[in-house]
PDB file of N, CA and C in Angstrom:
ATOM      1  N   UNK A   1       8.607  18.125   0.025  1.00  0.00           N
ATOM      2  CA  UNK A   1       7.864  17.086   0.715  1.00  0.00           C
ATOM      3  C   UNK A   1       8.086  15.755   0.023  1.00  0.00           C
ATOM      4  N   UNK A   2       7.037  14.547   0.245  1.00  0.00           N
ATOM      5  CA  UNK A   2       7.584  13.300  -0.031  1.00  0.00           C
ATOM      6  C   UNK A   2       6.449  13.022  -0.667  1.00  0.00           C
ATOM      7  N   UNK A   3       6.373  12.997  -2.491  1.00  0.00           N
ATOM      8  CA  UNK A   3       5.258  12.054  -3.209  1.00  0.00           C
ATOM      9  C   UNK A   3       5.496  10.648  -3.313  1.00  0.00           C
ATOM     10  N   UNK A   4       4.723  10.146  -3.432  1.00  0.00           N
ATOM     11  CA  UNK A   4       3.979   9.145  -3.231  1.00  0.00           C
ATOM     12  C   UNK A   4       3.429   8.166  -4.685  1.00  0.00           C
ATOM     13  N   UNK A   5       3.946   7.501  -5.734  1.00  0.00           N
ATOM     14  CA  UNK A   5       3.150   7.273  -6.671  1.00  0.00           C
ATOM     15  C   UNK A   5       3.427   5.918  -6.777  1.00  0.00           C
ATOM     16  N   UNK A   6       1.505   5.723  -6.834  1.00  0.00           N
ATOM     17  CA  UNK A   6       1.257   4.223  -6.608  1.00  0.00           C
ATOM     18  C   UNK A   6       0.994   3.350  -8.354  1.00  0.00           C
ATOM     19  N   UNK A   7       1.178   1.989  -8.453  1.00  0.00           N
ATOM     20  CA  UNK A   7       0.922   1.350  -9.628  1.00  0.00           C
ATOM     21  C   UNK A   7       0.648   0.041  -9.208  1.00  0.00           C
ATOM     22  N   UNK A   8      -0.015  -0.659 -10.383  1.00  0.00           N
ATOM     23  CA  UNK A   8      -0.192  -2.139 -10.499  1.00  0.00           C
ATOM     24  C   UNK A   8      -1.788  -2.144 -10.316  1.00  0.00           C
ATOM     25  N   UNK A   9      -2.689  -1.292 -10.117  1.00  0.00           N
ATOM     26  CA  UNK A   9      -4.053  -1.251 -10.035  1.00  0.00           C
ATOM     27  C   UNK A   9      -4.676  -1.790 -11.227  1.00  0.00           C
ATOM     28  N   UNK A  10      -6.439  -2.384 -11.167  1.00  0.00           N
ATOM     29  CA  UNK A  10      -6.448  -2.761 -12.834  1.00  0.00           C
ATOM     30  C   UNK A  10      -7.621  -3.884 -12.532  1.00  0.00           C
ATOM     31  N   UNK A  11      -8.609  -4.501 -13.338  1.00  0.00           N
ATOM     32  CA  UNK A  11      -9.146  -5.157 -13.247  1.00  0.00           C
ATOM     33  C   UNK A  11      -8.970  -6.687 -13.224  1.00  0.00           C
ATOM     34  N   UNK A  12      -9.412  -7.691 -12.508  1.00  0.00           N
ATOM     35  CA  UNK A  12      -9.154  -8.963 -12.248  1.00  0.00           C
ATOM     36  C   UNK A  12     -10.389  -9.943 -12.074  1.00  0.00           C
ATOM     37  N   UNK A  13     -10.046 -10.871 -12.389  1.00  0.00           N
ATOM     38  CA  UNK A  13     -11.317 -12.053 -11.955  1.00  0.00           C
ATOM     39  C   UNK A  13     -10.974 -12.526 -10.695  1.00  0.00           C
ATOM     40  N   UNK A  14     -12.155 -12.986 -10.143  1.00  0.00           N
ATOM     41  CA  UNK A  14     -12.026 -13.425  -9.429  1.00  0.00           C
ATOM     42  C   UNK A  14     -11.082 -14.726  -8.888  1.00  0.00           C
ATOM     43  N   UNK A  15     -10.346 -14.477  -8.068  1.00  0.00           N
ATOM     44  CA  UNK A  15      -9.258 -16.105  -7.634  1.00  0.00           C
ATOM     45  C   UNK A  15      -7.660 -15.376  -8.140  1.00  0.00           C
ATOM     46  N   UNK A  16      -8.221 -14.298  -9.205  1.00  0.00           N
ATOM     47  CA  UNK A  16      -6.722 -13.511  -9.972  1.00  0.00           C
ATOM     48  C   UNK A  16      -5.967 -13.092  -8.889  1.00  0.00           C
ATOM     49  N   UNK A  17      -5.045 -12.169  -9.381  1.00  0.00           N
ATOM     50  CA  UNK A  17      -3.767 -11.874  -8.356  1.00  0.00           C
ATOM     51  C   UNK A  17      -3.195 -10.525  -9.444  1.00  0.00           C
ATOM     52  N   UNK A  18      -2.969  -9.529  -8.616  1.00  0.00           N
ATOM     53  CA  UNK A  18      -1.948  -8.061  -8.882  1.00  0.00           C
ATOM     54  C   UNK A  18      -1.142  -8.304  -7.671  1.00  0.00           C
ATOM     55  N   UNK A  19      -0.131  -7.250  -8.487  1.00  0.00           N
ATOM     56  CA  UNK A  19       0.706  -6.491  -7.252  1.00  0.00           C
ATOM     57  C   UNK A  19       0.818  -5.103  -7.485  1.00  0.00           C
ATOM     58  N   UNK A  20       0.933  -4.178  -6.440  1.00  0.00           N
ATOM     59  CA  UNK A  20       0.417  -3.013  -6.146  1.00  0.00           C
ATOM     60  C   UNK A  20       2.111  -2.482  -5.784  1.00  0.00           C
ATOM     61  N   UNK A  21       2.513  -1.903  -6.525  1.00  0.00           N
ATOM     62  CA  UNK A  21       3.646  -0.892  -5.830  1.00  0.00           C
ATOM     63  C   UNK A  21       3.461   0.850  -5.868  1.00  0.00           C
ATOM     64  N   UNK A  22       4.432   0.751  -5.097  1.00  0.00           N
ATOM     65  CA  UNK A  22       4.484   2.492  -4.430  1.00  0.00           C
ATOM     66  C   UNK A  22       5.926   3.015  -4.158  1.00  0.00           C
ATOM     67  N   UNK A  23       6.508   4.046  -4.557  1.00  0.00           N
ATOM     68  CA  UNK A  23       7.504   4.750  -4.631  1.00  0.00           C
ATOM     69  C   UNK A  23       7.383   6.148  -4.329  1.00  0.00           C
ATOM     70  N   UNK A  24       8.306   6.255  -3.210  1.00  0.00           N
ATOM     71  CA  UNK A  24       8.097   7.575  -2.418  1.00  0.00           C
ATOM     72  C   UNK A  24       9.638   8.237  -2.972  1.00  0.00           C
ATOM     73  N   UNK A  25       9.633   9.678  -3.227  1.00  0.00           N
ATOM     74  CA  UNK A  25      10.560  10.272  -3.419  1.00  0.00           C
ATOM     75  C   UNK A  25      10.163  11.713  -2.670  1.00  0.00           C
ATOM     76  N   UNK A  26      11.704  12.147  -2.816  1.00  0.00           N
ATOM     77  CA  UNK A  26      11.752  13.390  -1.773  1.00  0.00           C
ATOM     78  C   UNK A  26      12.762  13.232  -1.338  1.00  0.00           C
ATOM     79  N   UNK A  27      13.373  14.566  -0.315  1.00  0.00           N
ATOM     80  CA  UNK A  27      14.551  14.464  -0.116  1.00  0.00           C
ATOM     81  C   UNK A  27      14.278  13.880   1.291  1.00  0.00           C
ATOM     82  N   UNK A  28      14.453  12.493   1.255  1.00  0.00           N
ATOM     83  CA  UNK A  28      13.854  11.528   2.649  1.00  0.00           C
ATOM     84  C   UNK A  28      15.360  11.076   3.229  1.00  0.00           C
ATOM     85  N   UNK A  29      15.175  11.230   4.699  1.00  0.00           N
ATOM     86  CA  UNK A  29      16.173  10.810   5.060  1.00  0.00           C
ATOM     87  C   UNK A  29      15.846   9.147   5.893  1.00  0.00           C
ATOM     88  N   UNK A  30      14.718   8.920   6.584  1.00  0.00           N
ATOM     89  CA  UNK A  30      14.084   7.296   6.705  1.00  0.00           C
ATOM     90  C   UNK A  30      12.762   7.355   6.421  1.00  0.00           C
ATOM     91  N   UNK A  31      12.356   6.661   6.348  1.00  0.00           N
ATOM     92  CA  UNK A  31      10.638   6.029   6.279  1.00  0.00           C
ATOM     93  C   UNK A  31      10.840   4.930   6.841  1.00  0.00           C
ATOM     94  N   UNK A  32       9.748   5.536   8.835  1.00  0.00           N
ATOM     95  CA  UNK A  32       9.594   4.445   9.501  1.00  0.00           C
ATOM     96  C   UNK A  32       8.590   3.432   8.959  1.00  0.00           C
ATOM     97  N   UNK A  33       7.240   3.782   8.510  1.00  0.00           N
ATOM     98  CA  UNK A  33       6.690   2.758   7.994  1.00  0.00           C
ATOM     99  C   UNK A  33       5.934   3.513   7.193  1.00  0.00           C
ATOM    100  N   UNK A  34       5.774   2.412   6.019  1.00  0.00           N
ATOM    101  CA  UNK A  34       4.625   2.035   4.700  1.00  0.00           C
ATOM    102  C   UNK A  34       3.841   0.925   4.992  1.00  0.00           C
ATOM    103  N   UNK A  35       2.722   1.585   4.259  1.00  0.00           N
ATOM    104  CA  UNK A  35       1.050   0.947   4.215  1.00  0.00           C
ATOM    105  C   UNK A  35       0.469   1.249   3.033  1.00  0.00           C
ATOM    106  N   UNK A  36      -0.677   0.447   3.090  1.00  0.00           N
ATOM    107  CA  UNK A  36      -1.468   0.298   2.184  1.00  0.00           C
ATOM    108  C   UNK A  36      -2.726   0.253   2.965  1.00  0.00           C
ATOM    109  N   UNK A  37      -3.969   1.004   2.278  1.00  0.00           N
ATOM    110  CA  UNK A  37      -5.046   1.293   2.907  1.00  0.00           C
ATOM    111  C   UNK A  37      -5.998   1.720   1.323  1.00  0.00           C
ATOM    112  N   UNK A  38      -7.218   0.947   1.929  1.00  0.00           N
ATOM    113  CA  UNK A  38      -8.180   0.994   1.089  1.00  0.00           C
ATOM    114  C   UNK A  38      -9.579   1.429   1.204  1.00  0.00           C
ATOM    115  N   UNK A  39     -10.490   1.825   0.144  1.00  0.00           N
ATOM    116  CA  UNK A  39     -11.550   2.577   0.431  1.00  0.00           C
ATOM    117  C   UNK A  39     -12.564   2.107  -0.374  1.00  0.00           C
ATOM    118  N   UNK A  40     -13.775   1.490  -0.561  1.00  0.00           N
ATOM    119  CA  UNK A  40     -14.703   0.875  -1.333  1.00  0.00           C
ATOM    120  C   UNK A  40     -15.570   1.692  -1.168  1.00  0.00           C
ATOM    121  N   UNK A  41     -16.310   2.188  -1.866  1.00  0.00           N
ATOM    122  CA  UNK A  41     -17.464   2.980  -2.115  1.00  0.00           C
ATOM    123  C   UNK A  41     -18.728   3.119  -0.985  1.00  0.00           C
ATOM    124  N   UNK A  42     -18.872   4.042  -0.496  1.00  0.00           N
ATOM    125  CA  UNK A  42     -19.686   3.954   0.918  1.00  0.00           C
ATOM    126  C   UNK A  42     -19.266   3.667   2.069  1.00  0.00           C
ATOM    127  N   UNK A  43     -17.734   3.407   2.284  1.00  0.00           N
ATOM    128  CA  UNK A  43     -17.258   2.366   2.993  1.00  0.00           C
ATOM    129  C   UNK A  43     -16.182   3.388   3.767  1.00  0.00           C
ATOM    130  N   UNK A  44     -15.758   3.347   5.357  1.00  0.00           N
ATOM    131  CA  UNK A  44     -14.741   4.205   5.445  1.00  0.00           C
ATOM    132  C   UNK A  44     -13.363   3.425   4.785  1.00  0.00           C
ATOM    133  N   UNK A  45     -11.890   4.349   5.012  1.00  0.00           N
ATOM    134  CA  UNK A  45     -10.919   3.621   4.664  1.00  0.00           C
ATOM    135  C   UNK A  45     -10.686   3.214   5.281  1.00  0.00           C
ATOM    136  N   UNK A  46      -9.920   1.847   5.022  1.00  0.00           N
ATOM    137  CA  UNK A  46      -9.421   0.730   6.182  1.00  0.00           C
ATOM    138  C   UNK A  46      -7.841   0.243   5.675  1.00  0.00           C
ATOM    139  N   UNK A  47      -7.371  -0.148   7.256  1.00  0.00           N
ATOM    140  CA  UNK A  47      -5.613  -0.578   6.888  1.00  0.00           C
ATOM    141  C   UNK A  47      -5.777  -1.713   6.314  1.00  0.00           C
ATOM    142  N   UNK A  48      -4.962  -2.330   5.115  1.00  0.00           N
ATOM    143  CA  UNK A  48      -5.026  -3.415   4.326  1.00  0.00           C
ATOM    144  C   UNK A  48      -3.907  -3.697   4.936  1.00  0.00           C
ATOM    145  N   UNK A  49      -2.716  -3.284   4.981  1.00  0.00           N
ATOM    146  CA  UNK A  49      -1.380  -3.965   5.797  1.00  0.00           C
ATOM    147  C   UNK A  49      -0.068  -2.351   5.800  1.00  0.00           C
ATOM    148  N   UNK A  50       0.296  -3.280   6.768  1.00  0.00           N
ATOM    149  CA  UNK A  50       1.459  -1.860   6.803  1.00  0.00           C
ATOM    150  C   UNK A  50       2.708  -2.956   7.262  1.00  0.00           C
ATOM    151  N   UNK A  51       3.715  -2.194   6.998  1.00  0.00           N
ATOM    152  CA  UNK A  51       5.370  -2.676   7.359  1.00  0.00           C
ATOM    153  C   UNK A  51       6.414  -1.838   7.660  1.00  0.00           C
ATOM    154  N   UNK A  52       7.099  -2.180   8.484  1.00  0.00           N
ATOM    155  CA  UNK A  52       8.086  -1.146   9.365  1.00  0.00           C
ATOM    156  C   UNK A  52       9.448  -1.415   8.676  1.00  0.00           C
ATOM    157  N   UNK A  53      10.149  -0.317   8.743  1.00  0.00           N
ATOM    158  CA  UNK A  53      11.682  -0.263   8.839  1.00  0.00           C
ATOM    159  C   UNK A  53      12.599  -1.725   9.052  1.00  0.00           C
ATOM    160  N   UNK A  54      11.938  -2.094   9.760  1.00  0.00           N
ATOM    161  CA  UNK A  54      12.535  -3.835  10.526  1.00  0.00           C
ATOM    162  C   UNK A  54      11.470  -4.536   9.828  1.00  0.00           C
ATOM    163  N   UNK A  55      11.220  -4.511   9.102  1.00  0.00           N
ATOM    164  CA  UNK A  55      10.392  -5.720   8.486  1.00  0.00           C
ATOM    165  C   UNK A  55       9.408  -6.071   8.984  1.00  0.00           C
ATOM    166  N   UNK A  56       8.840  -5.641  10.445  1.00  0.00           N
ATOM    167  CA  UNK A  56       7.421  -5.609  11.213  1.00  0.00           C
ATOM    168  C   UNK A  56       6.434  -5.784  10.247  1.00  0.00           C
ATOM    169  N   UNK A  57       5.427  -7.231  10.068  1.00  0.00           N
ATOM    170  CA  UNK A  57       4.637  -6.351   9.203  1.00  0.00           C
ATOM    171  C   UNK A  57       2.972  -6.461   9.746  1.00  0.00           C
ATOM    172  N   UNK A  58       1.841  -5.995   9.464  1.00  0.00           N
ATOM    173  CA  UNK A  58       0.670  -6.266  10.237  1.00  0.00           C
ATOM    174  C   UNK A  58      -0.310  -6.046   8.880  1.00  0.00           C
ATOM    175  N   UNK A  59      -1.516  -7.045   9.466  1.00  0.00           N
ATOM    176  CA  UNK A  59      -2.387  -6.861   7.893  1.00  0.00           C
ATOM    177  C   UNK A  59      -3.728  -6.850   8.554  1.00  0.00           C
ATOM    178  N   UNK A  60      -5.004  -6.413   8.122  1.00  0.00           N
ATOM    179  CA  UNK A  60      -6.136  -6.571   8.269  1.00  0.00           C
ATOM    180  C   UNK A  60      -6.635  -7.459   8.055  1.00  0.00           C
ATOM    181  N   UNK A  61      -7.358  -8.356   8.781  1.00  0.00           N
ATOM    182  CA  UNK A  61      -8.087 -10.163   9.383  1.00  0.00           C
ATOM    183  C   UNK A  61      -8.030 -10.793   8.073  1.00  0.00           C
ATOM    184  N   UNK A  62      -9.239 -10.110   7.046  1.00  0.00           N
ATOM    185  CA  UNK A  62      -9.659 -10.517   5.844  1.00  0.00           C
ATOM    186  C   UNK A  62      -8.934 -11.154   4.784  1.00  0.00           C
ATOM    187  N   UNK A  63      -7.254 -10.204   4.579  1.00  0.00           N
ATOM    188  CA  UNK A  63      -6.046 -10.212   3.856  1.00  0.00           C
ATOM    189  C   UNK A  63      -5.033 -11.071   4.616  1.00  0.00           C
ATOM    190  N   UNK A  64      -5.314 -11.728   5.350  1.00  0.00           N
ATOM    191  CA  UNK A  64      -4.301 -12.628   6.109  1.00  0.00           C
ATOM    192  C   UNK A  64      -4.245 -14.011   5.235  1.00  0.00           C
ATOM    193  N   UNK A  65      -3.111 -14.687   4.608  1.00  0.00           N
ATOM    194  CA  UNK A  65      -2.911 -15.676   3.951  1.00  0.00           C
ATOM    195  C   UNK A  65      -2.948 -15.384   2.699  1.00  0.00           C
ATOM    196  N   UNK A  66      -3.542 -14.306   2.397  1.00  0.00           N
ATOM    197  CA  UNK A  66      -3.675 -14.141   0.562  1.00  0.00           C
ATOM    198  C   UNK A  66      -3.033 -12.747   0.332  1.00  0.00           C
ATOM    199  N   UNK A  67      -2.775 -11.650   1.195  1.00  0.00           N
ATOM    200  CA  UNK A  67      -1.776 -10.700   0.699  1.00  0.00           C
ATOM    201  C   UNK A  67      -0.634 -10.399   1.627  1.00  0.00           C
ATOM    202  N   UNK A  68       0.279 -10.105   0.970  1.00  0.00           N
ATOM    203  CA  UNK A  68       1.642 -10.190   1.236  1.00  0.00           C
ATOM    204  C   UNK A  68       2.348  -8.583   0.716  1.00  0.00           C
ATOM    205  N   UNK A  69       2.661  -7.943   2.229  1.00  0.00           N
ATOM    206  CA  UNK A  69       3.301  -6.671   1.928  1.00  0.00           C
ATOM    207  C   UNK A  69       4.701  -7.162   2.405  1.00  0.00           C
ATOM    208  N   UNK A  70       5.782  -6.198   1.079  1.00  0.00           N
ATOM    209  CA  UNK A  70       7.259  -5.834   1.050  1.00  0.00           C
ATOM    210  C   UNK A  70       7.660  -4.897   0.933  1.00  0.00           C
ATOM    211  N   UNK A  71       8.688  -4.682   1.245  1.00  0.00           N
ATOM    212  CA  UNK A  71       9.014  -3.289   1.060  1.00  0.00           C
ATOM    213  C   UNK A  71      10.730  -3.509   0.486  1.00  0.00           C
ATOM    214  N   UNK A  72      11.186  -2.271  -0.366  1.00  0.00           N
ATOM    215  CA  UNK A  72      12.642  -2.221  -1.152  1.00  0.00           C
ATOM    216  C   UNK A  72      12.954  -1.017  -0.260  1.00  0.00           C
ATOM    217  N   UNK A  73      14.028  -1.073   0.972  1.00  0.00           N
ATOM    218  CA  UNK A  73      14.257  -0.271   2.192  1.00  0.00           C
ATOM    219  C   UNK A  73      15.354   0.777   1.162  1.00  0.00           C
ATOM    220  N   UNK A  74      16.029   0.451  -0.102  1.00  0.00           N
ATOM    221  CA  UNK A  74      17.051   1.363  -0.945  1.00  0.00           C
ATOM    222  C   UNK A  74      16.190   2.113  -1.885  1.00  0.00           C
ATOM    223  N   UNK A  75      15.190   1.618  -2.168  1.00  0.00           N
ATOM    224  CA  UNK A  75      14.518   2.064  -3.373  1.00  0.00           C
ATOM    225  C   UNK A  75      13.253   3.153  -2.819  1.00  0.00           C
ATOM    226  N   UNK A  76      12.935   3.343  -1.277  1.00  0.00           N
ATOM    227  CA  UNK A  76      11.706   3.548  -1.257  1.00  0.00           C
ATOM    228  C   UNK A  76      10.722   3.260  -1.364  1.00  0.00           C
ATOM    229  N   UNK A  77      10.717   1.727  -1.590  1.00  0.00           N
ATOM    230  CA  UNK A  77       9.381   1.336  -2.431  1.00  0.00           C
ATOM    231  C   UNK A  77       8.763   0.201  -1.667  1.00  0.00           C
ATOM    232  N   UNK A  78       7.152   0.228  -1.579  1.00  0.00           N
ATOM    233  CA  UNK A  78       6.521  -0.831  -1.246  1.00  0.00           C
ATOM    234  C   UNK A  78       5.514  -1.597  -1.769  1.00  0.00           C
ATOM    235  N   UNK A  79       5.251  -2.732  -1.673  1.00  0.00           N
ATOM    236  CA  UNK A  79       5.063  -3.599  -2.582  1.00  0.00           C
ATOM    237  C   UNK A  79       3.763  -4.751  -2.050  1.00  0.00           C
ATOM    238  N   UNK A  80       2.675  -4.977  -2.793  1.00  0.00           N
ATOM    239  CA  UNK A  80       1.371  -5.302  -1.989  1.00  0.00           C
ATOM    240  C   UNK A  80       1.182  -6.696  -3.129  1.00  0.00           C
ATOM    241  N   UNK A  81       1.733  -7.821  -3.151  1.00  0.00           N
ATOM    242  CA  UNK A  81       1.177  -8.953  -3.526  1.00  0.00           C
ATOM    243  C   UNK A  81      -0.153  -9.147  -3.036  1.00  0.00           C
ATOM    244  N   UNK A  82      -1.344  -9.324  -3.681  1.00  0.00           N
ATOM    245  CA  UNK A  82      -2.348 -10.047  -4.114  1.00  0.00           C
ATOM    246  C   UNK A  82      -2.926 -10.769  -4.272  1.00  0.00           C
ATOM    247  N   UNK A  83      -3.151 -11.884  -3.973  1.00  0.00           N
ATOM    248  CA  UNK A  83      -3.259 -12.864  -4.339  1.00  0.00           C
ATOM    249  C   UNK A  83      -4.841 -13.824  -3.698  1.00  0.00           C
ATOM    250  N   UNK A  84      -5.359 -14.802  -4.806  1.00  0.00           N
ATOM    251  CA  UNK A  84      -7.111 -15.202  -4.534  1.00  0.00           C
ATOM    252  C   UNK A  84      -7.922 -14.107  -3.956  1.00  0.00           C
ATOM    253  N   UNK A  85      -7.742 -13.023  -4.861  1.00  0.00           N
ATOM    254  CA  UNK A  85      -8.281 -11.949  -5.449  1.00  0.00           C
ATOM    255  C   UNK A  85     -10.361 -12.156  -4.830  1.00  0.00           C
ATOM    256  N   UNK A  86     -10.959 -12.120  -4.060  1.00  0.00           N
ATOM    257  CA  UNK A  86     -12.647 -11.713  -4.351  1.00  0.00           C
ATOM    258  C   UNK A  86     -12.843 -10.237  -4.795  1.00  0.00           C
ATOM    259  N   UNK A  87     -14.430 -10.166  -4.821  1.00  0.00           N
ATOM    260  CA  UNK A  87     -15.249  -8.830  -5.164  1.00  0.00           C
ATOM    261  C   UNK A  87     -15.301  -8.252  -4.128  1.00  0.00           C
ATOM    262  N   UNK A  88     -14.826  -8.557  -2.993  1.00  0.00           N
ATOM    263  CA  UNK A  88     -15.387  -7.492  -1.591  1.00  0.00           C
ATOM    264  C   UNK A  88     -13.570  -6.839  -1.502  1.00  0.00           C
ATOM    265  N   UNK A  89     -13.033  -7.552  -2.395  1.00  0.00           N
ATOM    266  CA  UNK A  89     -11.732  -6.911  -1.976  1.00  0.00           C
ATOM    267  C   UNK A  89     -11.543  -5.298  -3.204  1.00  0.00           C
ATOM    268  N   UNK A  90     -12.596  -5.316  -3.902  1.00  0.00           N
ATOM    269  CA  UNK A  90     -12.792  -3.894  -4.773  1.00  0.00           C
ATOM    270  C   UNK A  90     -12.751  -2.693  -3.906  1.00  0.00           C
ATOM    271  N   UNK A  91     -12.074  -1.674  -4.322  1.00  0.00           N
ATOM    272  CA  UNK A  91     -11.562  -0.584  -3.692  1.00  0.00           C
ATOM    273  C   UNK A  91     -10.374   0.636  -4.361  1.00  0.00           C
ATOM    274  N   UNK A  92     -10.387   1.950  -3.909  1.00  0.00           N
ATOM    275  CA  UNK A  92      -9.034   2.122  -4.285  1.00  0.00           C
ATOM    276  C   UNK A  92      -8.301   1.943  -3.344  1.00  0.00           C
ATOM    277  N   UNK A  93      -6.913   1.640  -3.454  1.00  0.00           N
ATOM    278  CA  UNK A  93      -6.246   1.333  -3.098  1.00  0.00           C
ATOM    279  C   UNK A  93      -4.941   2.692  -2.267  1.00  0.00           C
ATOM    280  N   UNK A  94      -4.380   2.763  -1.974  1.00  0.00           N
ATOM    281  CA  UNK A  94      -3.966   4.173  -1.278  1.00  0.00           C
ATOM    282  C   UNK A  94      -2.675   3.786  -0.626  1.00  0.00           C
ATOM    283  N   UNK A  95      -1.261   4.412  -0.926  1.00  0.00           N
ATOM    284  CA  UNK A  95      -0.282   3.788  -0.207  1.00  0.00           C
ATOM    285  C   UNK A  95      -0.275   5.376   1.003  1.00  0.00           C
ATOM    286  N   UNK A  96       0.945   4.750   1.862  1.00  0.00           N
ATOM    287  CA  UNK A  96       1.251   5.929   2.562  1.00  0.00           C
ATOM    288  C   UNK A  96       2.521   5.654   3.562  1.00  0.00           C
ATOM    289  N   UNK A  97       2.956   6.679   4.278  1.00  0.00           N
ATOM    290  CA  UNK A  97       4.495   6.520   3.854  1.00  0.00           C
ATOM    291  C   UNK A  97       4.570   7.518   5.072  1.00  0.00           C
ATOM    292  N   UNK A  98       5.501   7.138   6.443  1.00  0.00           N
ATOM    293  CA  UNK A  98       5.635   7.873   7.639  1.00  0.00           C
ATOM    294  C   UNK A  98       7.025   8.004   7.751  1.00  0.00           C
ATOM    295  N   UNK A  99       7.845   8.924   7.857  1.00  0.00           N
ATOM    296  CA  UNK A  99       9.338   9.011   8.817  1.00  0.00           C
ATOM    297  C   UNK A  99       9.686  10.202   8.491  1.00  0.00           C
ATOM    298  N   UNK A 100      11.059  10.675   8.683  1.00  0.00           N
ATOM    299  CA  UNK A 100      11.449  11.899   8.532  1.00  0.00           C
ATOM    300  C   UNK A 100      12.643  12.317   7.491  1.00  0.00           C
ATOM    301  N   UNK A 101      12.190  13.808   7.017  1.00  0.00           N
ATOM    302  CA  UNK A 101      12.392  14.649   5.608  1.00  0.00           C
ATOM    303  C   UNK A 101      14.471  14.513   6.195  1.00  0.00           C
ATOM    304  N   UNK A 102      15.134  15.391   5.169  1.00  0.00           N
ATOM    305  CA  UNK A 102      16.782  15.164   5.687  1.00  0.00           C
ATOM    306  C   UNK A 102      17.038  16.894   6.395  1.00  0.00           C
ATOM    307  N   UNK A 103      15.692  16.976   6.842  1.00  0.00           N
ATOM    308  CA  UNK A 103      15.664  18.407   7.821  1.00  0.00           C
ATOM    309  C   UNK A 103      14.979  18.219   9.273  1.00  0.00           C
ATOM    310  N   UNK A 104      15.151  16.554   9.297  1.00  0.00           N
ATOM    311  CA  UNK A 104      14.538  15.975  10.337  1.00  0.00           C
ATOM    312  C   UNK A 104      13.088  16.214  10.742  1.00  0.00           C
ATOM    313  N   UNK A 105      12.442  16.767   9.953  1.00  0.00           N
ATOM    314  CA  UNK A 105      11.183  17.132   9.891  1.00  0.00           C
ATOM    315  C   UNK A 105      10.283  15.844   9.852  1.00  0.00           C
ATOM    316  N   UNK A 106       9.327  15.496  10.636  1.00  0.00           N
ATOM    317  CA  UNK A 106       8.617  14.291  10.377  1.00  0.00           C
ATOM    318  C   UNK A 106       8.198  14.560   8.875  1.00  0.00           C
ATOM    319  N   UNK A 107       7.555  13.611   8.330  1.00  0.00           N
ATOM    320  CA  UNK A 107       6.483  13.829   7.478  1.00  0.00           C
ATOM    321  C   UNK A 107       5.502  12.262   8.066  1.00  0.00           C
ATOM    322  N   UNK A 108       3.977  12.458   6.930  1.00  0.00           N
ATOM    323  CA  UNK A 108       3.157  11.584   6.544  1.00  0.00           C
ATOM    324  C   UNK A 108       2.496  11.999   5.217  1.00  0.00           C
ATOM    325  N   UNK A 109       2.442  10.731   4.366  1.00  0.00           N
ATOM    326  CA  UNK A 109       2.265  11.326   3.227  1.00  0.00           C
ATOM    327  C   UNK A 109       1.349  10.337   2.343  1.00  0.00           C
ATOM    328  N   UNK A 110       0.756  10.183   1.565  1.00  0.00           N
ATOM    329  CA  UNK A 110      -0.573   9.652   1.137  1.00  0.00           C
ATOM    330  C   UNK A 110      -0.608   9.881  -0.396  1.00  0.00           C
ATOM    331  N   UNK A 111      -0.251   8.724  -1.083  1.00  0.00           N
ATOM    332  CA  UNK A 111      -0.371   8.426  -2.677  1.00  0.00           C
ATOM    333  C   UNK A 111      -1.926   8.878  -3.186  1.00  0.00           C
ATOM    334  N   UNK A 112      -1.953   9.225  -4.194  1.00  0.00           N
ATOM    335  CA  UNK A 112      -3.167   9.721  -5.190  1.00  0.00           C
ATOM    336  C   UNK A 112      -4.432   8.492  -5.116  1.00  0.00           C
ATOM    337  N   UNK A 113      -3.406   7.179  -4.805  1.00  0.00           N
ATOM    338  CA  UNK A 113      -4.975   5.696  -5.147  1.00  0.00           C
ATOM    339  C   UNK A 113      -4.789   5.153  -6.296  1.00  0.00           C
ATOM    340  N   UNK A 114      -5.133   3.745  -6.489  1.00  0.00           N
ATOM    341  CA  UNK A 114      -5.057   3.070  -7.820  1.00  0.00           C
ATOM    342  C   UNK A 114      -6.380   2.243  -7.758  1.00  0.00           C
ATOM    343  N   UNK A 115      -7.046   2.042  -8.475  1.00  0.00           N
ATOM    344  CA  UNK A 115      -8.526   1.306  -8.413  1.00  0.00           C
ATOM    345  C   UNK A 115      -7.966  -0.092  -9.106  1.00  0.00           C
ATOM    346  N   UNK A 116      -8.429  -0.803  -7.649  1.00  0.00           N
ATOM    347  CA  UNK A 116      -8.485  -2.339  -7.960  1.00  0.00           C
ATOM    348  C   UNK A 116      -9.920  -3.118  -8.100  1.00  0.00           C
ATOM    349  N   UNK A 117     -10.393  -3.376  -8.969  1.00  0.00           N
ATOM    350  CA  UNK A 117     -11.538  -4.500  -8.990  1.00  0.00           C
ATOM    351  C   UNK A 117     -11.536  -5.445  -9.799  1.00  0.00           C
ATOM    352  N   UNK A 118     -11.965  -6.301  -8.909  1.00  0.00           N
ATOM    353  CA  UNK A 118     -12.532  -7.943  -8.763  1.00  0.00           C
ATOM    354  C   UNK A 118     -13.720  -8.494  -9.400  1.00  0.00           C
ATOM    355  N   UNK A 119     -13.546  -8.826 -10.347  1.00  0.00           N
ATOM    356  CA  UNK A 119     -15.167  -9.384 -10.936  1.00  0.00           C
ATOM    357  C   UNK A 119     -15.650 -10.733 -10.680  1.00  0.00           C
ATOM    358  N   UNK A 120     -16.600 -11.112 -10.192  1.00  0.00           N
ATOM    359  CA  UNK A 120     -17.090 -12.638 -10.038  1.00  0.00           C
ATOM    360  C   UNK A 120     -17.241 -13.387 -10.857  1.00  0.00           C
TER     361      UNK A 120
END
């Protein structure tokens, strides 16, 4: 199957800035799209942004102007700039990763989480 391991999680002040990457391995033959999705305590999970194969990319209202998803289409890897960081943006963080295995098998697949918080 296809893991998933996420980094760059970690504490910040407020106005600060991380970046969040994720690296999928497996014997993958594409990954139509990677995302990032987050979960705050009490809270369901919600899409923070996702990006397609073609560079498509879509983000949730809140994260519009201050985070910025990329993706490395050779490396597997996707990549969640950060940036003017608040406290409502505290959460873990969760990548995840859609297309198909080199047995043409779909997959969907869902990183372990990295805890990001924001202090005022």
């Amino acid at each position: 199957q296809v893991q998933l391991v996420e980094s760059g999680g970690g504490l910040v002040q407020y106005g600060g800035s991380l970046r969040l990457s994720c690296a999928a391995s497996g014997i993958i033959f594409s990954i139509t799209s990677m995302g990032w999705y987050r979960q705050a305590p009490g809270k369901q999970r919600e899409l923070v942004a996702v990006i397609t194969s073609g560079g498509n990319t879509n983000y949730e209202d809140s994260v519009k102007g201050r985070f910025t998803i990329s993706r490395d289409n050779a490396k597997n890897t996707v990549y969640l700039q950060m940036n003017s960081l608040k406290p409502e943006d505290t959460a873990v963080y969760s990548c995840n990763a859609n297309g198909r295995l080199a047995t043409m098998a779909t997959f969907a697949s869902w990183g372990r989480g990295t805890q990001v918080t924001v202090s005022s």
